[in-house]
N, C-alpha and C. Protein backbone atom coordinates (compact mmCIF):
# COMPACT_ATOMS: atom_id res chain seq x y z
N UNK A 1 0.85 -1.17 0.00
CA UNK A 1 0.00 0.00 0.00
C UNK A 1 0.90 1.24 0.00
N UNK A 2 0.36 2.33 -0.62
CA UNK A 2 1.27 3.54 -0.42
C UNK A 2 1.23 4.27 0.48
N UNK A 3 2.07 5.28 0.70
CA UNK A 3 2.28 5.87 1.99
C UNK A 3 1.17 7.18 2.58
N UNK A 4 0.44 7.38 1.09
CA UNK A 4 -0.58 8.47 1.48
C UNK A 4 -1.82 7.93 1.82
N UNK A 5 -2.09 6.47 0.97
CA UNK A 5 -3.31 5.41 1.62
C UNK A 5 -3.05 5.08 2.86
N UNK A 6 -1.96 4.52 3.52
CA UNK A 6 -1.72 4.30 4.71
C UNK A 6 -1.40 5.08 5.51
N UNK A 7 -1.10 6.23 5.73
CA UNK A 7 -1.34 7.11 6.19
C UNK A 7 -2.73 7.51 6.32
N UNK A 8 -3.82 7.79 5.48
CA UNK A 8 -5.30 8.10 5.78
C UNK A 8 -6.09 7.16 6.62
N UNK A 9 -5.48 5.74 6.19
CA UNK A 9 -6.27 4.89 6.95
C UNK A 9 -5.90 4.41 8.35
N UNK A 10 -4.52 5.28 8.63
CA UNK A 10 -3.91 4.55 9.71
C UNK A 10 -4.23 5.97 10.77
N UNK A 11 -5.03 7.38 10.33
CA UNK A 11 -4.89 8.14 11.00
C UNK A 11 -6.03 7.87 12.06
N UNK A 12 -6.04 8.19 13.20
CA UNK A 12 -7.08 7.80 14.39
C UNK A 12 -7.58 9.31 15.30
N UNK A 13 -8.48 9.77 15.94
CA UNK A 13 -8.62 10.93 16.65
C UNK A 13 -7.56 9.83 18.15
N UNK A 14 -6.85 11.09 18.35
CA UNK A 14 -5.94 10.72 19.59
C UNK A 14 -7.27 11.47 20.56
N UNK A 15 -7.07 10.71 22.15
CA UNK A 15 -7.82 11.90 23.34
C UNK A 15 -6.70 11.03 24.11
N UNK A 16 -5.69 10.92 23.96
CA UNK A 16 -4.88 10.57 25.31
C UNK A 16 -2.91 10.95 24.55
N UNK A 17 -2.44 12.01 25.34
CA UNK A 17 -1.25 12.80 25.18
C UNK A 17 -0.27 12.20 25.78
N UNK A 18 1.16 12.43 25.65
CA UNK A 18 2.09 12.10 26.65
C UNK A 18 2.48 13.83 26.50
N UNK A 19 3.55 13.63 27.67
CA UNK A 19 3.11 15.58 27.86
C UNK A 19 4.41 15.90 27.33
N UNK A 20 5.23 15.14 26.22
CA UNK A 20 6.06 15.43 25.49
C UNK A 20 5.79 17.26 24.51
N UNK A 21 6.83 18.39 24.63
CA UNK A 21 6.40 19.16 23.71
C UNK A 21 6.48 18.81 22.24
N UNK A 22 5.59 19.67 21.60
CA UNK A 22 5.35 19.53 20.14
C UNK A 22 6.65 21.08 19.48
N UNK A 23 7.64 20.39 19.11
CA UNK A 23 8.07 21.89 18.50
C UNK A 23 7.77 22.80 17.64
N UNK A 24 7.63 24.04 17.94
CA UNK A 24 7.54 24.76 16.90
C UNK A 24 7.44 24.94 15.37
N UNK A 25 8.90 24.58 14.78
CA UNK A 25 9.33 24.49 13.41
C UNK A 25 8.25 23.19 13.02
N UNK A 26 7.89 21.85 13.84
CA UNK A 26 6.76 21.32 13.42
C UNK A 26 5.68 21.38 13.40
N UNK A 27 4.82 22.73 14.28
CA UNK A 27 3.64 22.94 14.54
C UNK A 27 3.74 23.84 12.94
N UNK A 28 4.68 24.93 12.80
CA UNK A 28 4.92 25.53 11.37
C UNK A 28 4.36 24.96 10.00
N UNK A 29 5.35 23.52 10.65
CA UNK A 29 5.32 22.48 9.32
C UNK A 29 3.50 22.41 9.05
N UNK A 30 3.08 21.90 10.44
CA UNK A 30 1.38 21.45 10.36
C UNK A 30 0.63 22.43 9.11
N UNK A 31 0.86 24.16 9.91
CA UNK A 31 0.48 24.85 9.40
C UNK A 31 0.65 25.08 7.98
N UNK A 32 1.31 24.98 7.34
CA UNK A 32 2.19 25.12 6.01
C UNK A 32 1.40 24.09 5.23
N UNK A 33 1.01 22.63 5.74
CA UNK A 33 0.80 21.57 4.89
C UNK A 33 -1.30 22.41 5.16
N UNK A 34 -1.32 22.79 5.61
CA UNK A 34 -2.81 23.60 6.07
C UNK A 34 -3.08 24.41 4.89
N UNK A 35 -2.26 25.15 4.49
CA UNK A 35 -2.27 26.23 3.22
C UNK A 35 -2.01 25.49 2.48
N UNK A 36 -2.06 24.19 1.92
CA UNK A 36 -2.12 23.82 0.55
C UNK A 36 -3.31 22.99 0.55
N UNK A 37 -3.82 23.51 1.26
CA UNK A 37 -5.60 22.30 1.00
C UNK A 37 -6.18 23.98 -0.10
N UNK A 38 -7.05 23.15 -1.17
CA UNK A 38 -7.79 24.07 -1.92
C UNK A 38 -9.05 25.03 -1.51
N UNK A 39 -8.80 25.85 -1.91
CA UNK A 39 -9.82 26.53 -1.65
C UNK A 39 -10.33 27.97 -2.62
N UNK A 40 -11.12 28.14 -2.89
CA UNK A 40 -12.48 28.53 -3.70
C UNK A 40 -11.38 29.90 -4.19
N UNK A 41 -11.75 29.68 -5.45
CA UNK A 41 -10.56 31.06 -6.41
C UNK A 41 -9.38 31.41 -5.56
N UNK A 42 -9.06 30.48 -4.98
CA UNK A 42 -7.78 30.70 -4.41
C UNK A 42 -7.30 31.81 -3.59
N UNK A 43 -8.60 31.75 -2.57
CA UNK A 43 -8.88 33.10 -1.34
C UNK A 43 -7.91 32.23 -0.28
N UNK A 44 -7.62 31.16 0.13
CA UNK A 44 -7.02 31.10 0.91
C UNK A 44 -7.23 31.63 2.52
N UNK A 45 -8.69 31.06 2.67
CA UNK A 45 -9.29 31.94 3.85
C UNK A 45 -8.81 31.90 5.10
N UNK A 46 -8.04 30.61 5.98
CA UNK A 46 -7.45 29.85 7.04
C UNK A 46 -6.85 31.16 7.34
N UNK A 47 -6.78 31.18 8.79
CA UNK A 47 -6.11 31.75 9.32
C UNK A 47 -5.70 31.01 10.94
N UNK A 48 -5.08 31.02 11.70
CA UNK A 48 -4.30 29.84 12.57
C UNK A 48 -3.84 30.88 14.34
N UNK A 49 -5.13 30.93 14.84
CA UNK A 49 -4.63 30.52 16.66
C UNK A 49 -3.89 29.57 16.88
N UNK A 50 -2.24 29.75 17.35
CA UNK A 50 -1.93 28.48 17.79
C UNK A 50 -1.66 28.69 19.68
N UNK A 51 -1.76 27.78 20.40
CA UNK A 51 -1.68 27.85 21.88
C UNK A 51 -1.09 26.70 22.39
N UNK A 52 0.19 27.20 22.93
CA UNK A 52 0.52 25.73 23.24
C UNK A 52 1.14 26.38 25.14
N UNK A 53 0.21 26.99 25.64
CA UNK A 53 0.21 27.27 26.89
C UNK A 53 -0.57 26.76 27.73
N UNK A 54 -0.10 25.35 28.40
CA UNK A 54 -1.47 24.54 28.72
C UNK A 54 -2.25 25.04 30.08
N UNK A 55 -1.91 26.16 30.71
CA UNK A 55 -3.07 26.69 31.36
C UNK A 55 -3.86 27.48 30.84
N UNK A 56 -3.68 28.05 29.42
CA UNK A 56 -4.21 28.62 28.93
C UNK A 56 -5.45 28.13 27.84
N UNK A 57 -4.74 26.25 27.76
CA UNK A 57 -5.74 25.56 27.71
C UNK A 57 -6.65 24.81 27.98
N UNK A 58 -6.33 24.75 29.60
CA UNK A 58 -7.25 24.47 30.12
C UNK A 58 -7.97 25.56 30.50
N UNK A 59 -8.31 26.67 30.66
CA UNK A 59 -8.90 27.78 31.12
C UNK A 59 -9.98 27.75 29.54
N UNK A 60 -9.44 27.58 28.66
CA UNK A 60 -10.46 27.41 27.23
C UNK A 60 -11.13 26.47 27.42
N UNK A 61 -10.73 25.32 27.54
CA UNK A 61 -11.36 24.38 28.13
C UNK A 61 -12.78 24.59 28.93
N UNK A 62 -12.49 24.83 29.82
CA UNK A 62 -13.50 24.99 31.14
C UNK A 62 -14.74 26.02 30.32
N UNK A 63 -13.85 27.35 29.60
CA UNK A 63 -14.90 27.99 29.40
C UNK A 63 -15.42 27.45 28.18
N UNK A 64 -15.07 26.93 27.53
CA UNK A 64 -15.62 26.10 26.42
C UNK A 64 -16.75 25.04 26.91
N UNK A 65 -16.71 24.23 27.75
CA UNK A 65 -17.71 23.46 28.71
C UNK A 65 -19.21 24.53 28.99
N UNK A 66 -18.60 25.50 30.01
CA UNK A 66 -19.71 26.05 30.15
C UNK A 66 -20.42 26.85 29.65
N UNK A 67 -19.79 27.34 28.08
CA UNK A 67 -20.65 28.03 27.02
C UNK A 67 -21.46 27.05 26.06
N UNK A 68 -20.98 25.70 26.50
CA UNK A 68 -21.60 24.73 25.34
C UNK A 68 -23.10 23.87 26.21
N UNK A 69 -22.43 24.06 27.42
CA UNK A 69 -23.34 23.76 28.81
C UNK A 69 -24.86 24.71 28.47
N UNK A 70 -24.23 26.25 28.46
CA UNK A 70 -25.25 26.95 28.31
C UNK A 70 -26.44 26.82 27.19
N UNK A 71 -26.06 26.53 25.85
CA UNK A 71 -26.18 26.40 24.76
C UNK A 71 -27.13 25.17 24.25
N UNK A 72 -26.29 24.26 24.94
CA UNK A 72 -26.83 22.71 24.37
C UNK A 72 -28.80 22.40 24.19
N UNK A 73 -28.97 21.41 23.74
CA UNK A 73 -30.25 20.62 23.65
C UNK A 73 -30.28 19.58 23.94
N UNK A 74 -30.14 19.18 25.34
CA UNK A 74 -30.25 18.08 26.29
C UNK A 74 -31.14 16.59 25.98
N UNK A 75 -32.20 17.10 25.05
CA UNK A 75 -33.40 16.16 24.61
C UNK A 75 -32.43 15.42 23.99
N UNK A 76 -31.23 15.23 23.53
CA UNK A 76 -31.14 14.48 22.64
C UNK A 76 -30.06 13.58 23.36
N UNK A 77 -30.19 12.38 23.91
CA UNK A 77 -29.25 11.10 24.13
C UNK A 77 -28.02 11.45 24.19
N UNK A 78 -27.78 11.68 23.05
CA UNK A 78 -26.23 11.69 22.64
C UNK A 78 -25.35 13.06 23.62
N UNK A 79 -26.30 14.03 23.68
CA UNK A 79 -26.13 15.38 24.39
C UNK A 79 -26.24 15.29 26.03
N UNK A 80 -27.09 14.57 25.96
CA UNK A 80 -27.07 14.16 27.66
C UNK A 80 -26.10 13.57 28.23
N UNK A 81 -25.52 12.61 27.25
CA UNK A 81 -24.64 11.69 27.83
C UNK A 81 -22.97 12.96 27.38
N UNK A 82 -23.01 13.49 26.91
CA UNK A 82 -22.03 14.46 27.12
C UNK A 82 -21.88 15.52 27.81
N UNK A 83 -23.25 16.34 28.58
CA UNK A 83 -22.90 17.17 29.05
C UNK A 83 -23.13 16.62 30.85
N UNK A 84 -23.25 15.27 31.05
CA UNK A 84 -22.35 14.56 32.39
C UNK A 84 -20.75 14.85 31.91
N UNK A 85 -20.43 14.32 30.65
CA UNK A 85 -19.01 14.62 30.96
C UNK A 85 -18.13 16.11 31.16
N UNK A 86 -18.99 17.39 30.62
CA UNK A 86 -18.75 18.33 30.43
C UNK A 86 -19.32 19.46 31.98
N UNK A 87 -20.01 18.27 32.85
CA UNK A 87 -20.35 18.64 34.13
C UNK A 87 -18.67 18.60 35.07
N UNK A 88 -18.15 17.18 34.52
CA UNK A 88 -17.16 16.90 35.45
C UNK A 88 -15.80 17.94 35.55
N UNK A 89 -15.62 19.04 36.98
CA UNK A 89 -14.72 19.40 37.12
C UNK A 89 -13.06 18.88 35.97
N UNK A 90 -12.72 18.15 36.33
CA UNK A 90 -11.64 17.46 35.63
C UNK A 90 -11.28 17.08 34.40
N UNK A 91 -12.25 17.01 33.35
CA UNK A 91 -12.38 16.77 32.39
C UNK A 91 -12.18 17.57 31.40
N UNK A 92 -11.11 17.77 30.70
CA UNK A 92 -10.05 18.76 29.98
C UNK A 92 -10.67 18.22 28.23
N UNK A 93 -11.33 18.84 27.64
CA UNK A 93 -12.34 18.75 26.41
C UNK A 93 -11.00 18.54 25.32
N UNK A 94 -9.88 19.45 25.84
CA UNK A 94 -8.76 19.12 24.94
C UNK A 94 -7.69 18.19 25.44
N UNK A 95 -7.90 17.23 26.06
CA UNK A 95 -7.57 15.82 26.39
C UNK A 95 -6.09 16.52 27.01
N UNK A 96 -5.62 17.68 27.67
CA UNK A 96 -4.15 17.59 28.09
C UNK A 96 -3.19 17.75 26.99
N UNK A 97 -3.88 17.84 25.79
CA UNK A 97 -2.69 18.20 24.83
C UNK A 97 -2.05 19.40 25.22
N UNK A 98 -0.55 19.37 24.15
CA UNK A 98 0.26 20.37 24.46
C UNK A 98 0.01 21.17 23.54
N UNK A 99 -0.66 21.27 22.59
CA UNK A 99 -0.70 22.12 21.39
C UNK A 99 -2.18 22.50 21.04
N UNK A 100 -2.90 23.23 21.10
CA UNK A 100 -4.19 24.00 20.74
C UNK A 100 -4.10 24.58 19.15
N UNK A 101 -4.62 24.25 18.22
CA UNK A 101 -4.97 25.30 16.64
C UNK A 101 -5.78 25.24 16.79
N UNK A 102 -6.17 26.53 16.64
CA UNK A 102 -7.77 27.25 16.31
C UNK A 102 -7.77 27.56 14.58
N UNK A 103 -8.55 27.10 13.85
CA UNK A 103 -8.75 27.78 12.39
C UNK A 103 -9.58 28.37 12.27
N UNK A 104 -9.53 29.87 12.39
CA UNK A 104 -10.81 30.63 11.23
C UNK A 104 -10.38 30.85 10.22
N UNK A 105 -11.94 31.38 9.71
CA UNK A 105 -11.93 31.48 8.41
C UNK A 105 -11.90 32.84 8.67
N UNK A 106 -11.19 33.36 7.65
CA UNK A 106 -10.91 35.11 7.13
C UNK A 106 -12.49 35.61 6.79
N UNK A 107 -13.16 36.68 6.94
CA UNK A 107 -14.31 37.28 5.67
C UNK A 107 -13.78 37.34 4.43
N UNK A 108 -14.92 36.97 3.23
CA UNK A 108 -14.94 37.05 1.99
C UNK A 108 -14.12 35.72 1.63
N UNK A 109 -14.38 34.54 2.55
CA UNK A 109 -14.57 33.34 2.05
C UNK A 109 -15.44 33.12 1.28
N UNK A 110 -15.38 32.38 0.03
CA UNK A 110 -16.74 31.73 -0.67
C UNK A 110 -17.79 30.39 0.16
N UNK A 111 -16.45 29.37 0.50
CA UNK A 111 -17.07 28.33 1.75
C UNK A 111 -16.15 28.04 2.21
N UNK A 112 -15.84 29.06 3.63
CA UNK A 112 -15.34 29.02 4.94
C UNK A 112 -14.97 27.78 5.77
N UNK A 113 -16.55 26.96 5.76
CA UNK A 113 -16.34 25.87 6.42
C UNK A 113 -15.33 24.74 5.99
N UNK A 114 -15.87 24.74 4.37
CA UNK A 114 -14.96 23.01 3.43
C UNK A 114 -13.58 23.58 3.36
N UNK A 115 -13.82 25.04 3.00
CA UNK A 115 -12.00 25.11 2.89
C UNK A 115 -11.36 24.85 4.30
N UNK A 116 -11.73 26.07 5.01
CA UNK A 116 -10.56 25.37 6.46
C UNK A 116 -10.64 24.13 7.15
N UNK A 117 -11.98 23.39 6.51
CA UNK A 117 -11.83 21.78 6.97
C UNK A 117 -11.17 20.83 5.93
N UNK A 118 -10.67 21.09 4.86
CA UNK A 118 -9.54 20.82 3.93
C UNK A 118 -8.47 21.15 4.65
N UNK A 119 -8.22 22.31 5.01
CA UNK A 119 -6.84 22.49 5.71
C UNK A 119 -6.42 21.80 6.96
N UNK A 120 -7.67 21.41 7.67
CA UNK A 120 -7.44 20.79 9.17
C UNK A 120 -6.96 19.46 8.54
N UNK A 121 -7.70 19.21 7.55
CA UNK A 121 -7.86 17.61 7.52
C UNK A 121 -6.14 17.69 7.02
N UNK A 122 -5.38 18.28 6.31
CA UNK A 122 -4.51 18.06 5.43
C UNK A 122 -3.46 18.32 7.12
N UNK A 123 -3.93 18.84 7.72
CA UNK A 123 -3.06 19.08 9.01
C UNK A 123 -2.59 18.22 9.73
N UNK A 124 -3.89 17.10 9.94
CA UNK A 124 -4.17 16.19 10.45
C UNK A 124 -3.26 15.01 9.94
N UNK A 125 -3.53 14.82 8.93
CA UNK A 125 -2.35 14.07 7.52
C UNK A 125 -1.02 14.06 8.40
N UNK A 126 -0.94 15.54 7.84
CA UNK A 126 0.71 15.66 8.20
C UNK A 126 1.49 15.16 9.29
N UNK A 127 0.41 15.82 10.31
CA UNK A 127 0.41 15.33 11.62
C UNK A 127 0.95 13.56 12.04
N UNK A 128 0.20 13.30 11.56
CA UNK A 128 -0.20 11.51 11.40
C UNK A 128 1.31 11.25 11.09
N UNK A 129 1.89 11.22 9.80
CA UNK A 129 3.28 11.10 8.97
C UNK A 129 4.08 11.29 9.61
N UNK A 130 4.52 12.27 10.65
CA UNK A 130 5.12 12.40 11.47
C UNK A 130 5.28 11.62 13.20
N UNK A 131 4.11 11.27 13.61
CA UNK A 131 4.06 10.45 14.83
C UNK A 131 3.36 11.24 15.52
N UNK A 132 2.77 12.10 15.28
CA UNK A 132 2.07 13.34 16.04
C UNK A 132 0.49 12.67 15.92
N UNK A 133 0.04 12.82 17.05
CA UNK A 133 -1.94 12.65 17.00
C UNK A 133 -2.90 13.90 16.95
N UNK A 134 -4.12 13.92 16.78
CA UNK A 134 -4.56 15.33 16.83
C UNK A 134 -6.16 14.41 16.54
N UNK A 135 -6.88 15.85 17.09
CA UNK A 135 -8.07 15.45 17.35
C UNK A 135 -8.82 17.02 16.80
N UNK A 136 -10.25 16.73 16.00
CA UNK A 136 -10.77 17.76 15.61
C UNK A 136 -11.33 17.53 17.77
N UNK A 137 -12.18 18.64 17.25
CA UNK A 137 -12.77 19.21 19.23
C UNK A 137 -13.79 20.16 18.62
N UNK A 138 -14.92 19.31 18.50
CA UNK A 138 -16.32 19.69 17.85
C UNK A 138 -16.80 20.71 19.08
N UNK A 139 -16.70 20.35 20.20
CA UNK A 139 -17.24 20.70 21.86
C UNK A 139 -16.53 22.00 22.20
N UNK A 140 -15.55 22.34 21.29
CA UNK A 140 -14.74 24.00 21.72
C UNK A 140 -15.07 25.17 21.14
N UNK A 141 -16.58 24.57 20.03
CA UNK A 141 -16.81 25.66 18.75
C UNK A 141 -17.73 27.00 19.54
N UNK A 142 -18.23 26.69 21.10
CA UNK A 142 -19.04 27.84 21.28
C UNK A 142 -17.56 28.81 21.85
N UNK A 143 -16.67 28.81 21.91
CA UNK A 143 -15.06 29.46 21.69
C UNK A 143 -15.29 30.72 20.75
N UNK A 144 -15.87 30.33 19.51
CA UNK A 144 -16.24 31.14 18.61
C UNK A 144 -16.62 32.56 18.59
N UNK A 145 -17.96 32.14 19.31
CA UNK A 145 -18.95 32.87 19.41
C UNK A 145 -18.44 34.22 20.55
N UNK A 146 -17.73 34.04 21.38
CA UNK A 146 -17.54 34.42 22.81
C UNK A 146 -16.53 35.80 22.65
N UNK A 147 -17.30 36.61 22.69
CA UNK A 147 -16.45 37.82 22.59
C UNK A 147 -14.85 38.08 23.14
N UNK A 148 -15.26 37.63 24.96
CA UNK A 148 -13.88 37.77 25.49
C UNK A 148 -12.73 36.51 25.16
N UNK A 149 -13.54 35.78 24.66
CA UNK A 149 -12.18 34.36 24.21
C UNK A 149 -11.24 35.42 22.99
N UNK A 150 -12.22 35.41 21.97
CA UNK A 150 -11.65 36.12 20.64
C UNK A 150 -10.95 37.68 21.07
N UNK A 151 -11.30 38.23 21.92
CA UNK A 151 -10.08 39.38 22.13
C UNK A 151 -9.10 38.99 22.88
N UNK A 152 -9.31 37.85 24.18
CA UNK A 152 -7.92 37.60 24.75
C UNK A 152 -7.20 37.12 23.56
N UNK A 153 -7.49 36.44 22.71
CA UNK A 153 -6.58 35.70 21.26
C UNK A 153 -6.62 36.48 20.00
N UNK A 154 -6.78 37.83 20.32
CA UNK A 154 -6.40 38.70 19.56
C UNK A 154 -7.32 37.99 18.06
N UNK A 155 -8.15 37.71 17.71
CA UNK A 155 -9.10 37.44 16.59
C UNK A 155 -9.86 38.62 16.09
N UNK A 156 -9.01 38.97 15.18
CA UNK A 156 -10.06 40.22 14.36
C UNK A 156 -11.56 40.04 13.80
N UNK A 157 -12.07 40.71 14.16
CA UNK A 157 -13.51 41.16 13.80
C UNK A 157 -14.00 40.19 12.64
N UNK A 158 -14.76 39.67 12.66
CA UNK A 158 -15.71 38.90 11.23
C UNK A 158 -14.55 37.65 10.75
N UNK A 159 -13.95 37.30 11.96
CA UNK A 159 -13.74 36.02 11.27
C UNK A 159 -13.88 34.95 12.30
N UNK A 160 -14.37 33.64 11.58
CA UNK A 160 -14.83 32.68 12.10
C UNK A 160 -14.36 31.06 12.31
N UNK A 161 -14.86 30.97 13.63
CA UNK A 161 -13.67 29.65 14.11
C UNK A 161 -14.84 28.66 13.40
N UNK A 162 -13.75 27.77 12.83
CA UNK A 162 -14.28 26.62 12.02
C UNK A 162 -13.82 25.41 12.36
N UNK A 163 -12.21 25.21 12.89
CA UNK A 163 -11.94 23.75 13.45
C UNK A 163 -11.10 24.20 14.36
N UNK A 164 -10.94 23.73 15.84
CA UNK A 164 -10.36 23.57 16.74
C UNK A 164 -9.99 21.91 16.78
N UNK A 165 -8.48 22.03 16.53
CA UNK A 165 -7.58 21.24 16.29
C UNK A 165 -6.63 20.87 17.82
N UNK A 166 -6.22 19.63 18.12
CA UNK A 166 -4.92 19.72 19.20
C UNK A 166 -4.05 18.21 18.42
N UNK A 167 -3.04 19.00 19.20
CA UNK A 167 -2.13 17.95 18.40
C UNK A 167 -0.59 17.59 19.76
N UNK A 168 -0.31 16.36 19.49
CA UNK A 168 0.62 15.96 20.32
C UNK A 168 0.90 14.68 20.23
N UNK A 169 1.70 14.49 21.08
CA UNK A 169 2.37 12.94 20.99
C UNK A 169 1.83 11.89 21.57
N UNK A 170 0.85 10.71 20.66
CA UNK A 170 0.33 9.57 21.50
C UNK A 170 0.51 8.78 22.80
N UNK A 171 -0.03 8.70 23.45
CA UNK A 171 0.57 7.44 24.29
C UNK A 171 0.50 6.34 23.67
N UNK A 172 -0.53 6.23 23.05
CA UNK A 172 -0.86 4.64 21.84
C UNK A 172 -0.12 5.05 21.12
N UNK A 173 0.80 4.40 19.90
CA UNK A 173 0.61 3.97 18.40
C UNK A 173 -0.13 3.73 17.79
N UNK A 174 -0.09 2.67 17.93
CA UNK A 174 -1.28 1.96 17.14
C UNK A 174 -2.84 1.42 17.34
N UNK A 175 -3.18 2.85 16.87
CA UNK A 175 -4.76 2.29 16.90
C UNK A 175 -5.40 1.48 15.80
N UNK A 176 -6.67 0.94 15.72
CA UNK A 176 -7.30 0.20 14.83
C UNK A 176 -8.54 1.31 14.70
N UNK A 177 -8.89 1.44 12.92
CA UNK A 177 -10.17 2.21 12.61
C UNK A 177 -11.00 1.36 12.52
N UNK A 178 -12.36 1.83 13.26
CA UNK A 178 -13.49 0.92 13.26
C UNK A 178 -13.99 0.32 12.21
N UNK A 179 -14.33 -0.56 11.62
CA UNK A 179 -15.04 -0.83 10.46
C UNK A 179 -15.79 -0.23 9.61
N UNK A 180 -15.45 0.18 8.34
CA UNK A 180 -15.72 0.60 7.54
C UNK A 180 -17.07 0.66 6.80
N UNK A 181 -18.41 1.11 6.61
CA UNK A 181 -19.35 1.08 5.92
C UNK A 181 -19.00 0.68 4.39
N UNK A 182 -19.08 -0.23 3.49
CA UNK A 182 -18.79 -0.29 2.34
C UNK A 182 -19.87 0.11 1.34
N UNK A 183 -21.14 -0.17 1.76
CA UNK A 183 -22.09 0.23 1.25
C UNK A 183 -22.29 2.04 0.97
N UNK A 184 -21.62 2.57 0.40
CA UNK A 184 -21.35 4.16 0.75
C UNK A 184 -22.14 4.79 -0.77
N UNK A 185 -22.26 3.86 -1.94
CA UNK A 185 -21.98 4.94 -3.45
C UNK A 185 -23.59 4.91 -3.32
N UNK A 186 -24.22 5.79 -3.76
CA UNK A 186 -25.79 5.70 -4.07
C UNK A 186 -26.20 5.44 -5.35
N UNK A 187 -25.15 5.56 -6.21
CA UNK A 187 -25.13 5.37 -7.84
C UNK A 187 -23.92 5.39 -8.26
N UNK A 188 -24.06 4.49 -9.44
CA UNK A 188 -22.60 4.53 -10.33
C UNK A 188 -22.93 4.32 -11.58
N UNK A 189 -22.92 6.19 -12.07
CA UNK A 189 -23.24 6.40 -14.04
C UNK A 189 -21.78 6.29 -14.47
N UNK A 190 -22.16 5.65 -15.86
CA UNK A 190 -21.05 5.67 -16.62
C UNK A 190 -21.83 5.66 -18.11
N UNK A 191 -21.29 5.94 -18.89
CA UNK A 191 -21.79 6.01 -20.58
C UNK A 191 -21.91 4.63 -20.77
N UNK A 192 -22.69 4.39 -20.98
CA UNK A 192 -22.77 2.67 -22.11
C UNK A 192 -21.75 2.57 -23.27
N UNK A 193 -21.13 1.49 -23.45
CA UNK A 193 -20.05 1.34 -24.46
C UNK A 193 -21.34 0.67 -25.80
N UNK A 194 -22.53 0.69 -25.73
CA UNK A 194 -23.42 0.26 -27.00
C UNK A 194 -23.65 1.12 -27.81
């Protein structure tokens, strides 16, 4: 198999860190392989919070909990059974990583969301290739919204957080991806050779 198939299939969401630092010149690298995901007439919307001050991520953390706390729709199973975990004092949403990326999107994106989730994903990649884990953090997006988060992190006006990323060094290797749905195509046109 080749190294970019095995690589996609071998990539896993990490939630468990060793508290090894992530250097710089490679968090760079992340970023760099981030700006070559495509995006719409070539606006290049990504723009990159990086935080690798871990009281500073856990303090996001916490307030990330209780803006999503505030927010949520409990009716739903899946939400209930997360915001017990998002009750618990201790429970660090960004698993103890050493490294925090925030991606917004710039204004006068065409689509904000697919492009900088092209870039996470291509981040993520890189990440992987290297020995590094990383986890999207769906649960940090009311971050966004929150006036005083976006001025302590210096986030200019009208632009919008789209993936909150962490990245760091596994305690696992090797994980296994769950089984695959194969049943995925809904159709398959092709021209008739008659």
């Amino acid at each position: 198999m080749n190294d970019v198939f095995k690589n996609i299939y071998l990539r896993r969401a990490v939630r468990d860190y060793r508290p090894d630092d992530v250097p710089d010149d490679i968090i760079r690298e992340l970023i760099k392989a981030g700006t070559y995901a495509p995006s719409a007439v070539n606006r290049q919307p990504w723009r990159f919070v990086v935080i690798k001050d871990r009281d500073m991520i856990a303090r996001l953390s916490d307030r990330a909990k209780k803006l999503w706390l505030d927010t949520a729709r409990l009716d739903d199973p899946e939400a209930a059974r997360l915001a017990t975990a998002m009750r618990m004092p201790g429970f660090n949403i960004f698993y103890n990583a050493p490294v925090l990326v925030l991606i917004f999107a710039a204004p006068g994106a065409m689509y904000p969301e697919c492009e900088c989730a092209l870039a996470a994903e291509n981040m993520m990649l890189a990440a992987r290739s290297l020995g590094i884990g990383s986890c999207w953090i769906g649960l940090a997006m009311p971050l966004g919204s929150d006036k005083s988060t976006l001025d302590e992190l210096k986030v200019p006006e009208g632009h919008r957080l789209v993936a909150p990323l962490i990245f760091g060094y596994p305690v696992k290797d090797a994980q296994t991806a769950p089984p695959r749905n194969e049943d995925v195509i809904l159709n398959w046109i092709q021209k008739s050779s008659t």
